[in-house]
PDB file of N, CA and C in Angstrom:
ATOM      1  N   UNK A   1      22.113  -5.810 -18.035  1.00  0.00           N
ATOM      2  CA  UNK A   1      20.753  -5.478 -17.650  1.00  0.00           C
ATOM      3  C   UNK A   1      19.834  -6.646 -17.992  1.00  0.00           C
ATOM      4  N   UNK A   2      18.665  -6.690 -17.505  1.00  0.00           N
ATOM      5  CA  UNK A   2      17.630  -8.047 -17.587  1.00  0.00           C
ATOM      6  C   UNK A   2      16.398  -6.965 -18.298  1.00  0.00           C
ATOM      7  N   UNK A   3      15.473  -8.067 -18.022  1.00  0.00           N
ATOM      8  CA  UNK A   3      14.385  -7.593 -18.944  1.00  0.00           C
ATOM      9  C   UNK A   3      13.547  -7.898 -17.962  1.00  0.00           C
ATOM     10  N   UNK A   4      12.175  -6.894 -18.420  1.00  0.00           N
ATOM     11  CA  UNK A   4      11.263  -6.391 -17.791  1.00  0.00           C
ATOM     12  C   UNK A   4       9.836  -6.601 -18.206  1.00  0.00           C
ATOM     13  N   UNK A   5       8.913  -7.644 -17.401  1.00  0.00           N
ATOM     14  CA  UNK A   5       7.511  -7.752 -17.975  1.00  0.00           C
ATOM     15  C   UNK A   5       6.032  -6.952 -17.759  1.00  0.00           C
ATOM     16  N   UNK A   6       6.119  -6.005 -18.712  1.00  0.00           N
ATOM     17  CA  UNK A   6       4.820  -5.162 -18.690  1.00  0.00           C
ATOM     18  C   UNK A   6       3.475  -5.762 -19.181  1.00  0.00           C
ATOM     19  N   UNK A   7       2.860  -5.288 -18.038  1.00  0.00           N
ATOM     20  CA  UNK A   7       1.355  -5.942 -18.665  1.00  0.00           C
ATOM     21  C   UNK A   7       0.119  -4.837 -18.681  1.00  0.00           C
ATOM     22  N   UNK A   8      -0.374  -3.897 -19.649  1.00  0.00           N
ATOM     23  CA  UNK A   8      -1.120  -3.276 -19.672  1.00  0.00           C
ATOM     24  C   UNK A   8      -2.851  -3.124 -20.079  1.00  0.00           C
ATOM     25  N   UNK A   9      -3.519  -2.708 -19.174  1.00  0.00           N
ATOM     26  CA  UNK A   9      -4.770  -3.093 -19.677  1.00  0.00           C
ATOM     27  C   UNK A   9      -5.608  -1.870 -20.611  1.00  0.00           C
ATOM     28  N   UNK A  10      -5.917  -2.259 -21.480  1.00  0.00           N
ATOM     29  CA  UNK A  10      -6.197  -0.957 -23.008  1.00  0.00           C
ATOM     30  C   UNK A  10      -7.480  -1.453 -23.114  1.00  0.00           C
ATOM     31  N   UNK A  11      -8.235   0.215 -23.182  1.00  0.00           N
ATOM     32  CA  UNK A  11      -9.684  -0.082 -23.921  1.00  0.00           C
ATOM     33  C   UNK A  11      -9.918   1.011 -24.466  1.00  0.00           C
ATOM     34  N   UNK A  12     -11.010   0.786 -25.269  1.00  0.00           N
ATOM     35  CA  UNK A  12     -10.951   1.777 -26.588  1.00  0.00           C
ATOM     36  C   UNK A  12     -11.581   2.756 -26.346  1.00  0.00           C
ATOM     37  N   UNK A  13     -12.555   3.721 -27.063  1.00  0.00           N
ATOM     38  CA  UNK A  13     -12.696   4.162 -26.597  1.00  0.00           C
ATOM     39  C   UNK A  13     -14.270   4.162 -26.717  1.00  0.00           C
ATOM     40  N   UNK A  14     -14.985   3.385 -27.769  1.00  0.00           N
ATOM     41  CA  UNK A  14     -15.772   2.522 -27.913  1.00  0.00           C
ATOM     42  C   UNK A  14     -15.668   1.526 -28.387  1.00  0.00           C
ATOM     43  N   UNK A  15     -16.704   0.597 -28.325  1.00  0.00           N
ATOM     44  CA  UNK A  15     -16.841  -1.134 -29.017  1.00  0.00           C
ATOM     45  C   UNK A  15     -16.511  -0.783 -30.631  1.00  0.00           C
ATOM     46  N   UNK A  16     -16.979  -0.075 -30.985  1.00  0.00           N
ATOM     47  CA  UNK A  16     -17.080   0.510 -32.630  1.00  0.00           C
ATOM     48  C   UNK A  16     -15.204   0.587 -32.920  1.00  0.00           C
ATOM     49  N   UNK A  17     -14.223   0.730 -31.647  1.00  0.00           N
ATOM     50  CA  UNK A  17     -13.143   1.186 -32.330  1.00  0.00           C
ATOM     51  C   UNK A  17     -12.466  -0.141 -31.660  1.00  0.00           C
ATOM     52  N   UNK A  18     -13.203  -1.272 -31.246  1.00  0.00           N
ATOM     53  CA  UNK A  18     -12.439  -2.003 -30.870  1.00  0.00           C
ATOM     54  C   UNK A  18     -11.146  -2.584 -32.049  1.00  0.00           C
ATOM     55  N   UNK A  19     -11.492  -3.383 -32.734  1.00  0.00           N
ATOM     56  CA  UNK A  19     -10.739  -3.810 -33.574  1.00  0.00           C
ATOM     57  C   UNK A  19      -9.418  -3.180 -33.934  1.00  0.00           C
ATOM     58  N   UNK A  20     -10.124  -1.749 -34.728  1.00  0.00           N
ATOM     59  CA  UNK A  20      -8.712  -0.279 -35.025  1.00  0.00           C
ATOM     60  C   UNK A  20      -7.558  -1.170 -33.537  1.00  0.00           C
ATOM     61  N   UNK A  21      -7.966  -0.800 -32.276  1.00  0.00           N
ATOM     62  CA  UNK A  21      -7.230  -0.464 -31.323  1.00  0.00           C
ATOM     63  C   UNK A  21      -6.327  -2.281 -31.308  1.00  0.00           C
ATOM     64  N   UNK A  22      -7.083  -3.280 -31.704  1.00  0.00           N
ATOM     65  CA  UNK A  22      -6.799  -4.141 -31.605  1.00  0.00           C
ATOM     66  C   UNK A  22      -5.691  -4.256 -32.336  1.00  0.00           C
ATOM     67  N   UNK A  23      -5.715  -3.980 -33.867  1.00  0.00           N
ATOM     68  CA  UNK A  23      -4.753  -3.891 -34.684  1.00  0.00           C
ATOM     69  C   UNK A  23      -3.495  -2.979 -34.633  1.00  0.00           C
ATOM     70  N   UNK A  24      -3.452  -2.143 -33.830  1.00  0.00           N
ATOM     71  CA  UNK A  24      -2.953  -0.816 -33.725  1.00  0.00           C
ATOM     72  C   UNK A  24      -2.076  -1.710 -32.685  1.00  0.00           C
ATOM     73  N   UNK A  25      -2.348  -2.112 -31.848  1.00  0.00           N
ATOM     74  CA  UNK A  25      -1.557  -3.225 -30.469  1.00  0.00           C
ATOM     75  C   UNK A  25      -1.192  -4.266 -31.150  1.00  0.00           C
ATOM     76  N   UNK A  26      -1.443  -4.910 -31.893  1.00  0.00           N
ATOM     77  CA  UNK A  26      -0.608  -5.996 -32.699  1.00  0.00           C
ATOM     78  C   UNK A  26       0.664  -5.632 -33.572  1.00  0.00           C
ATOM     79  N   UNK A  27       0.544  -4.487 -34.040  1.00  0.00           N
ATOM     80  CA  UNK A  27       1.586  -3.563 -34.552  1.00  0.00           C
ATOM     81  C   UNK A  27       2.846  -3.546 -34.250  1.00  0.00           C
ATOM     82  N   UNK A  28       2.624  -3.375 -32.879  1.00  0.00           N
ATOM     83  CA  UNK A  28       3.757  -3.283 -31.377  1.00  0.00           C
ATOM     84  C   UNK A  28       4.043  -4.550 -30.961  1.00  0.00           C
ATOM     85  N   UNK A  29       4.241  -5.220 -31.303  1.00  0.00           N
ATOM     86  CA  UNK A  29       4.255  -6.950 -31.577  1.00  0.00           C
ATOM     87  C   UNK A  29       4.724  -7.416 -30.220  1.00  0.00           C
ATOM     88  N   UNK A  30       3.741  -7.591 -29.752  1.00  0.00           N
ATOM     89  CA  UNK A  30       3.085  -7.841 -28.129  1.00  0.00           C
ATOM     90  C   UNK A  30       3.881  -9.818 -28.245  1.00  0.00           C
ATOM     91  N   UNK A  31       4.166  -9.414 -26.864  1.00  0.00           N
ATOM     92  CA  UNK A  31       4.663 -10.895 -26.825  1.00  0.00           C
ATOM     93  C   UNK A  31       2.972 -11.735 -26.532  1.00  0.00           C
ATOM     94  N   UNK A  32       2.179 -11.411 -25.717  1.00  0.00           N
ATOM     95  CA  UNK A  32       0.955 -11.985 -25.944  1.00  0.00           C
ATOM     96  C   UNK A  32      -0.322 -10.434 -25.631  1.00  0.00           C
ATOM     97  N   UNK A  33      -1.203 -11.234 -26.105  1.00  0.00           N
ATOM     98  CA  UNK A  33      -2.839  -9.892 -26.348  1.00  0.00           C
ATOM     99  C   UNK A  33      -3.822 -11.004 -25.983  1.00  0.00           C
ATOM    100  N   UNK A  34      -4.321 -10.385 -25.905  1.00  0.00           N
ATOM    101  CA  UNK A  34      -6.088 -11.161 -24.746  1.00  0.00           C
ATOM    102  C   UNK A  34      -7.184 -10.255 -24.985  1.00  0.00           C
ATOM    103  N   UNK A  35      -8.574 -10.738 -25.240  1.00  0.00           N
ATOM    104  CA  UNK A  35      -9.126  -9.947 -25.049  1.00  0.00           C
ATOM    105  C   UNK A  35      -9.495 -10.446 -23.876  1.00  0.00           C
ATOM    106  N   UNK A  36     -10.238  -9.297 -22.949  1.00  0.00           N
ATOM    107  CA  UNK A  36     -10.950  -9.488 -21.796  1.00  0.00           C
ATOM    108  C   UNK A  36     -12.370  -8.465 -21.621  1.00  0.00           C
ATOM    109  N   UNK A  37     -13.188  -9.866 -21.059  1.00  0.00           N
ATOM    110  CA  UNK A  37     -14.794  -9.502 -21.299  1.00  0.00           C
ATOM    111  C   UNK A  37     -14.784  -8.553 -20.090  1.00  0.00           C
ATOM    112  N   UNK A  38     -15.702  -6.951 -20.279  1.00  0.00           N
ATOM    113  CA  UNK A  38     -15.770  -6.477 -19.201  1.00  0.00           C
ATOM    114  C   UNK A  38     -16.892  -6.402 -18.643  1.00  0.00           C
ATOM    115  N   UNK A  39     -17.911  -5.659 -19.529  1.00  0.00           N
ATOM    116  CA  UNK A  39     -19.573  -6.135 -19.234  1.00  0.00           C
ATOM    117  C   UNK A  39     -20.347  -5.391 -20.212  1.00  0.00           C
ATOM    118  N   UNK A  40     -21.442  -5.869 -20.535  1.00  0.00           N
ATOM    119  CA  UNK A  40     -22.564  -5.018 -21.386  1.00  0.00           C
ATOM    120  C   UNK A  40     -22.104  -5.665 -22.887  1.00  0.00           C
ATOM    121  N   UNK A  41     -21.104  -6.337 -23.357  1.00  0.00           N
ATOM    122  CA  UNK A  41     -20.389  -6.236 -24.466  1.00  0.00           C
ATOM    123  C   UNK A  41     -19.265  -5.860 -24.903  1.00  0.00           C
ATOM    124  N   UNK A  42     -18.496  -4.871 -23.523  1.00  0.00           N
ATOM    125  CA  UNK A  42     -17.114  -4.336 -23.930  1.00  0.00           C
ATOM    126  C   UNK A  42     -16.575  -4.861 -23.167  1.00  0.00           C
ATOM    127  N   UNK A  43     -15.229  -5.037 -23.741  1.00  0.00           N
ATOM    128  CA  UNK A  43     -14.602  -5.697 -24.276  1.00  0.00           C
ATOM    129  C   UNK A  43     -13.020  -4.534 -23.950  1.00  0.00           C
ATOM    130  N   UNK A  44     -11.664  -5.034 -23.261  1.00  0.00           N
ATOM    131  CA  UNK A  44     -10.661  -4.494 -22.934  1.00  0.00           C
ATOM    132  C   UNK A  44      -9.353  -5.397 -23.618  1.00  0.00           C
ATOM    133  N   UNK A  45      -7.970  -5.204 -24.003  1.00  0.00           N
ATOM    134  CA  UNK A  45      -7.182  -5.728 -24.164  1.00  0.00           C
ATOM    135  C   UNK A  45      -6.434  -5.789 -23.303  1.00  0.00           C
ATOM    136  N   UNK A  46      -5.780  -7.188 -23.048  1.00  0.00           N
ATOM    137  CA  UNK A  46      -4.608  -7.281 -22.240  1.00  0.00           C
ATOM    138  C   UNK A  46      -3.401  -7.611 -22.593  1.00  0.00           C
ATOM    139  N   UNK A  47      -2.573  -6.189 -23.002  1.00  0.00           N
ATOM    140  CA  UNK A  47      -1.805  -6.403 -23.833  1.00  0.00           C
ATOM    141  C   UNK A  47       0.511  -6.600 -22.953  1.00  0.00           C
ATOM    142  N   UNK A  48       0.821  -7.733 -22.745  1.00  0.00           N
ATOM    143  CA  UNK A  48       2.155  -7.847 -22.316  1.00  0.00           C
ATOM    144  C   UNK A  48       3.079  -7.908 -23.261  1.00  0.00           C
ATOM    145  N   UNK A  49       4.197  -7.654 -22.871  1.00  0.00           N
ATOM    146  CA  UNK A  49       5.332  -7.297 -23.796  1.00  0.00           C
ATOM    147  C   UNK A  49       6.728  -7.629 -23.035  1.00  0.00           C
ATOM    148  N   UNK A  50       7.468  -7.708 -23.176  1.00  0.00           N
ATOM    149  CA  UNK A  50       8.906  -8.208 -22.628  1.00  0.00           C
ATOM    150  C   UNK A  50      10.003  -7.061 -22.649  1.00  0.00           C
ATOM    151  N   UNK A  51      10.453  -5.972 -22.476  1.00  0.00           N
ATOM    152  CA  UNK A  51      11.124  -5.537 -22.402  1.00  0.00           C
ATOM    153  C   UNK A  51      12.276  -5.012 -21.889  1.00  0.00           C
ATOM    154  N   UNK A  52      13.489  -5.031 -22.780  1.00  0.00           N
ATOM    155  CA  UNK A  52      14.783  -4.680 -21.868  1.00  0.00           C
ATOM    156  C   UNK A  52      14.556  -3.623 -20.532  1.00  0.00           C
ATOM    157  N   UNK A  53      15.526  -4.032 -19.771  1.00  0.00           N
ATOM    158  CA  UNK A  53      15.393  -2.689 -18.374  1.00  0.00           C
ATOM    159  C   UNK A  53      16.293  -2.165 -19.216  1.00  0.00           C
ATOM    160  N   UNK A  54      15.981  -0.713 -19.454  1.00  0.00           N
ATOM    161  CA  UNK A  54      16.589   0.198 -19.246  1.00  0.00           C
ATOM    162  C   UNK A  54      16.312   1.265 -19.452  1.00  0.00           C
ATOM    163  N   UNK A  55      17.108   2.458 -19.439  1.00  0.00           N
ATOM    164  CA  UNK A  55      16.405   3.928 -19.601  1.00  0.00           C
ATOM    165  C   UNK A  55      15.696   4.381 -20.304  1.00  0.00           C
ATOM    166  N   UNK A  56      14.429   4.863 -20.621  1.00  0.00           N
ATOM    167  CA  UNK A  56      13.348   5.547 -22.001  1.00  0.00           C
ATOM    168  C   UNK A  56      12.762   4.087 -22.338  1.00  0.00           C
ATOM    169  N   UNK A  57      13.124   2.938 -21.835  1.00  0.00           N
ATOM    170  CA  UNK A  57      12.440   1.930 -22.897  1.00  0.00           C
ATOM    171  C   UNK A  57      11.102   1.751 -22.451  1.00  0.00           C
ATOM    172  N   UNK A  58      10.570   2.029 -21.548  1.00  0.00           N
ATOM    173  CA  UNK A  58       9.235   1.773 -20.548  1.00  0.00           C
ATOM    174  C   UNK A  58       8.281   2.883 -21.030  1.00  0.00           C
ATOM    175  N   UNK A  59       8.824   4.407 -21.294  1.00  0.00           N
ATOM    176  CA  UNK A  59       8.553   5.707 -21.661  1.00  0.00           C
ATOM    177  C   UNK A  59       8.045   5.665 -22.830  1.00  0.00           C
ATOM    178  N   UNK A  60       8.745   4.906 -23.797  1.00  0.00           N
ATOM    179  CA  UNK A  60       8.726   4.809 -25.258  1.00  0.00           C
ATOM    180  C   UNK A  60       7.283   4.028 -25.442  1.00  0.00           C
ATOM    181  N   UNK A  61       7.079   2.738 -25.013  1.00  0.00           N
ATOM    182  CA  UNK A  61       6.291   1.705 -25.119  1.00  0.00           C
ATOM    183  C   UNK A  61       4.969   2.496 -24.276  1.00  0.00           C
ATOM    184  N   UNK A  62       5.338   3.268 -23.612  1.00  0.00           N
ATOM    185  CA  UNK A  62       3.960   3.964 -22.833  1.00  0.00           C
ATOM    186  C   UNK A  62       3.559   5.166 -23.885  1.00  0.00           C
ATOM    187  N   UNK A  63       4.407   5.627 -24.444  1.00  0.00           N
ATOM    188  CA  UNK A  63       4.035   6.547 -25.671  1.00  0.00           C
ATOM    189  C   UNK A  63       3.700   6.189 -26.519  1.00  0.00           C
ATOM    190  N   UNK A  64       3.728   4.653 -27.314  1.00  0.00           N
ATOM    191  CA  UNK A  64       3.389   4.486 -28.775  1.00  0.00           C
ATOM    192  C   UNK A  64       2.113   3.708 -27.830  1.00  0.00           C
ATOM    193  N   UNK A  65       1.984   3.176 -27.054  1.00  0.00           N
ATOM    194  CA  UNK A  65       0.629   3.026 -26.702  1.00  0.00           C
ATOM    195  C   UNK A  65      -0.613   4.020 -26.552  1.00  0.00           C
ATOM    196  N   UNK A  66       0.094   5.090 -25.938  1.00  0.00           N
ATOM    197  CA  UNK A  66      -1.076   6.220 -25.805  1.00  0.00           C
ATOM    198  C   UNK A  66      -1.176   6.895 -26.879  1.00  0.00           C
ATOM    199  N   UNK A  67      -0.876   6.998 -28.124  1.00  0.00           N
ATOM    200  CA  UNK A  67      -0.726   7.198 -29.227  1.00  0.00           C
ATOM    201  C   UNK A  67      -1.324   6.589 -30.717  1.00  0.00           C
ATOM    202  N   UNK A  68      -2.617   5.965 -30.049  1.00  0.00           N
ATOM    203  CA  UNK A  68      -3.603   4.762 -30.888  1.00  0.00           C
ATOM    204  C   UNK A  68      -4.470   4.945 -30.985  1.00  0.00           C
ATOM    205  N   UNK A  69      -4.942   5.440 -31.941  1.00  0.00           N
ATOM    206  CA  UNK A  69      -6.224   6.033 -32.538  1.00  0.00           C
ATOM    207  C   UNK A  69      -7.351   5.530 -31.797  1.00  0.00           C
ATOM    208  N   UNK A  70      -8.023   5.815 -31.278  1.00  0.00           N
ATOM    209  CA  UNK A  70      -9.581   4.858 -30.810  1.00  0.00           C
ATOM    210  C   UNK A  70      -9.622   4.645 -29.367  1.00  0.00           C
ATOM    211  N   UNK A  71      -7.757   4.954 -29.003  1.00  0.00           N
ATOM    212  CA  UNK A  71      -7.720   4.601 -27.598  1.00  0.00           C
ATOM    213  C   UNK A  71      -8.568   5.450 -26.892  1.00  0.00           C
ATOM    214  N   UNK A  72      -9.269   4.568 -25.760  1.00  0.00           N
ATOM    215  CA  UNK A  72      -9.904   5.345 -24.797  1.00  0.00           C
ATOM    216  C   UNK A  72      -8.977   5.414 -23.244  1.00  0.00           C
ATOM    217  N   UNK A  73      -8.564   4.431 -22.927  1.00  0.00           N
ATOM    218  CA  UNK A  73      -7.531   4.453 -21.342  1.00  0.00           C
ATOM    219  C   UNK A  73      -6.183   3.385 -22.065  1.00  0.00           C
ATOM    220  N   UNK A  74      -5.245   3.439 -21.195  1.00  0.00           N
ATOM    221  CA  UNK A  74      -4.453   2.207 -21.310  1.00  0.00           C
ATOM    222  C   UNK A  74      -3.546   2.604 -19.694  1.00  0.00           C
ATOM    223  N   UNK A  75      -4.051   1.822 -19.021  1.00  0.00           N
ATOM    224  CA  UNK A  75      -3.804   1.046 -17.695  1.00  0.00           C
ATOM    225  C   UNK A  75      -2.366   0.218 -17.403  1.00  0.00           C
ATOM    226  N   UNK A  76      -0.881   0.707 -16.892  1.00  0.00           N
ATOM    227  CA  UNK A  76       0.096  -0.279 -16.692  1.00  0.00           C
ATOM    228  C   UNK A  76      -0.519  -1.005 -14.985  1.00  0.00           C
ATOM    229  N   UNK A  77      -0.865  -2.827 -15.419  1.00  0.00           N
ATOM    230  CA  UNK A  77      -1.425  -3.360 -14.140  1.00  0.00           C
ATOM    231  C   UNK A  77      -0.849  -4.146 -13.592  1.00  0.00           C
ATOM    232  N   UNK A  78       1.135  -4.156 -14.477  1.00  0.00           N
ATOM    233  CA  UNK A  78       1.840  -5.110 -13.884  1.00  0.00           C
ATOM    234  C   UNK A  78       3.010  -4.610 -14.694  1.00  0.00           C
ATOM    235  N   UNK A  79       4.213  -4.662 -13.737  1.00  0.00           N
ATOM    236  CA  UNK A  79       5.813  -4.242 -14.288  1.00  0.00           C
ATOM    237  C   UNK A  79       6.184  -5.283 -12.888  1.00  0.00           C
ATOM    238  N   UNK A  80       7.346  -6.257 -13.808  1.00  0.00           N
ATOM    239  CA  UNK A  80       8.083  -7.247 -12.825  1.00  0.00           C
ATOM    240  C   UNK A  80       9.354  -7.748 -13.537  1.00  0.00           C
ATOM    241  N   UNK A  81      10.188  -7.747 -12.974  1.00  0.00           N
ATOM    242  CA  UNK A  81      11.496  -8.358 -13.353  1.00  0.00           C
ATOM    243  C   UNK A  81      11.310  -9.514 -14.521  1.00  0.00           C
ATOM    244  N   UNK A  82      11.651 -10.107 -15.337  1.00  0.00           N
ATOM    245  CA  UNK A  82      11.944 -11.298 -15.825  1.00  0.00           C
ATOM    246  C   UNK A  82      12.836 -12.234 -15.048  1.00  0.00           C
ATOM    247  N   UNK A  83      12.543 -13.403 -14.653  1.00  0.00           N
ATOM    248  CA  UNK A  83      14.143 -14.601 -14.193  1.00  0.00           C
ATOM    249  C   UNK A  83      14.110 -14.856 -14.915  1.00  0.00           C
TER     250      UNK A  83
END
């Protein structure tokens, strides 16, 4: 099996919980994190990760994401093969 690049876009659920959510995604030891400016001051993460294809592993990583205190949305805005 190959591996699989997810790229999800997370925002909190206010500016006040940015950070929590920030730290909470570093946790999950993101192959890279971004913040991205959205407007007014807030502020979204763009958080990618590398993961094996295979069964529950996509499920899992979508569960300990939605599972973050402060979270307000978390958005999958890209799933693509690895070469």
């Amino acid at each position: 099996m190959g591996e699989v690049i997810v790229v999800f876009r997370i925002m909190p659920d206010g500016p006040e919980n940015f950070e929590k959510v920030k730290k909470a995604c570093q946790d999950l030891k993101p192959d890279r994190l971004e913040e991205e400016p959205i407007a007014f001051g807030l502020k979204a993460l763009k958080f990618t990760k590398i993961i094996p294809d295979g069964p529950g592993v996509m499920d899992k990583l979508e569960n300990d994401i939605n599972s973050i205190k402060g979270l307000g949305s978390a958005e999958n805005i890209l799933t693509s093969r690895a070469m």
